[in-house]
Protein backbone atom coordinates (compact mmCIF):
# COMPACT_ATOMS: atom_id res chain seq x y z
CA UNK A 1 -1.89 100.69 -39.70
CA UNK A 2 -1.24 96.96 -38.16
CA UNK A 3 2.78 98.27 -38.54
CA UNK A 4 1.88 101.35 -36.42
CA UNK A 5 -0.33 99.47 -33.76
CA UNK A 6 2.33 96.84 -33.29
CA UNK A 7 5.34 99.19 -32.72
CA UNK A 8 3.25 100.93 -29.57
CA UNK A 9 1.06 98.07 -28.29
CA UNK A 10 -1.00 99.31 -25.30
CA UNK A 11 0.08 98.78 -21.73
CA UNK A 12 -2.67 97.68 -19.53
CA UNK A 13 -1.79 98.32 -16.10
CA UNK A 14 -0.60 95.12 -13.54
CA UNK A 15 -1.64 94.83 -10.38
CA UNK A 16 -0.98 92.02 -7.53
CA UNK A 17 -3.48 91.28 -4.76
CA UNK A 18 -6.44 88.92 -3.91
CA UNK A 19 -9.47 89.41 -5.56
CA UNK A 20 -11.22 89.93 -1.93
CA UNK A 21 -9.09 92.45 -1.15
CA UNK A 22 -8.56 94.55 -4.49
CA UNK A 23 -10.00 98.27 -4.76
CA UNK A 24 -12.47 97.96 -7.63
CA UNK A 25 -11.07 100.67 -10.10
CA UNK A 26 -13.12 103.70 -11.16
CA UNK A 27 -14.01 102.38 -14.77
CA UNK A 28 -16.04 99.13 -14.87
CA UNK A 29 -14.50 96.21 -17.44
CA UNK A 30 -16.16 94.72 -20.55
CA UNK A 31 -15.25 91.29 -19.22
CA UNK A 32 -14.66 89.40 -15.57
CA UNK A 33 -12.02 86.46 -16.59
CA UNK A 34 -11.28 83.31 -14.18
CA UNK A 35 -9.24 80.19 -15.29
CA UNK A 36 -9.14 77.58 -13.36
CA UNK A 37 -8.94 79.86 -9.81
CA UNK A 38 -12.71 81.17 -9.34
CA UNK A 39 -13.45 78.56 -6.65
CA UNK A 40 -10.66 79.61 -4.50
CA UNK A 41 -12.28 83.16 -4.03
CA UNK A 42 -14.22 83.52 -0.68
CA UNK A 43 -18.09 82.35 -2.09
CA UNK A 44 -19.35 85.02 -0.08
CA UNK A 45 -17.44 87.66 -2.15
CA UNK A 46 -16.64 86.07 -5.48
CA UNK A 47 -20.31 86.54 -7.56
CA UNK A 48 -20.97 90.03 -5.95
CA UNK A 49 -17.43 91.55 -6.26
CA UNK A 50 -17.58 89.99 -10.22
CA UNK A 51 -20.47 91.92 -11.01
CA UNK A 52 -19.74 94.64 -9.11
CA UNK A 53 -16.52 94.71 -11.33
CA UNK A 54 -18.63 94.48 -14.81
CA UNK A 55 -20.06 97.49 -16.56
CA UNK A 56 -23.91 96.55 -17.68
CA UNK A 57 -23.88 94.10 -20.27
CA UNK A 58 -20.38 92.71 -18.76
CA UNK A 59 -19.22 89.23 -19.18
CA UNK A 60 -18.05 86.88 -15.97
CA UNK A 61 -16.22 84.09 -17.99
CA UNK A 62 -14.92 81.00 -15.42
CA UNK A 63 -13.00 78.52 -16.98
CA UNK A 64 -12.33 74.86 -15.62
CA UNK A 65 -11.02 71.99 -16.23
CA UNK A 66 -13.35 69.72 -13.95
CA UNK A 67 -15.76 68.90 -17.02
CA UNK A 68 -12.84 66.90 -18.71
CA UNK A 69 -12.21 65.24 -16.06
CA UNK A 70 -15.79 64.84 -14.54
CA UNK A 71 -18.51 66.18 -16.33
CA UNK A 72 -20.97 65.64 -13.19
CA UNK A 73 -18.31 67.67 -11.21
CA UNK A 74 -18.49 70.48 -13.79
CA UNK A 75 -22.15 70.45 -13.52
CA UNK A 76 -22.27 70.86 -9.60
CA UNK A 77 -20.08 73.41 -10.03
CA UNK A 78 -22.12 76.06 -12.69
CA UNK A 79 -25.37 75.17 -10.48
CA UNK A 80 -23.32 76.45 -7.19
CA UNK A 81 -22.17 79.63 -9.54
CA UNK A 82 -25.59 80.24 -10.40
CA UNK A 83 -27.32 79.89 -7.32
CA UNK A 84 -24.70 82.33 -6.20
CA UNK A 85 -25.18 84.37 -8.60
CA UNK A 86 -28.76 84.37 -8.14
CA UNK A 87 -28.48 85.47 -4.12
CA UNK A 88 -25.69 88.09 -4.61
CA UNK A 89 -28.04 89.85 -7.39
CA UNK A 90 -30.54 90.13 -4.18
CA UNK A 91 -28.17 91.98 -1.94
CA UNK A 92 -28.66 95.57 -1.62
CA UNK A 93 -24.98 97.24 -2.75
């Protein structure tokens, strides 16, 4: 069965564009994943776009290196995610 799967792995389909711009697709995903990019996306966008993107019970996973270098950095950082998660779960989509 593992022989079978590996000789016709699945081919998820690759797009390029900005996360601002992108056309959600039709099917909502299991799982939202940023490394090291999620605070270059437009704050006003990023939190409601990810959730937008999530089917219910969805995971947004943002990675970052700023808590090995800084942990108080790291920490400003998940309390500006939050609150901004907290405001775009407010707005009326």
């Amino acid at each position: 069965m593992v022989a079978r799967a590996l000789d016709s792995p699945p081919q998820p389909p690759i797009g390029l564009a900005d996360f601002e711009t992108w056309p959600l697709p039709k099917e909502p995903f299991a799982a939202v994943v940023s490394a090291t990019a999620f605070h270059w996306i437009d704050p006003a966008v990023r939190m409601a776009k990810a959730a937008d993107a999530l089917r219910p019970g969805g995971v947004l996973a943002v990675g970052c290196i700023a808590g090995l270098i800084d942990g108080r950095y790291a920490g400003r950082v998940t309390k500006r995610y939050l609150t901004e998660l907290r405001v775009s779960r407010t707005v009326p989509r």
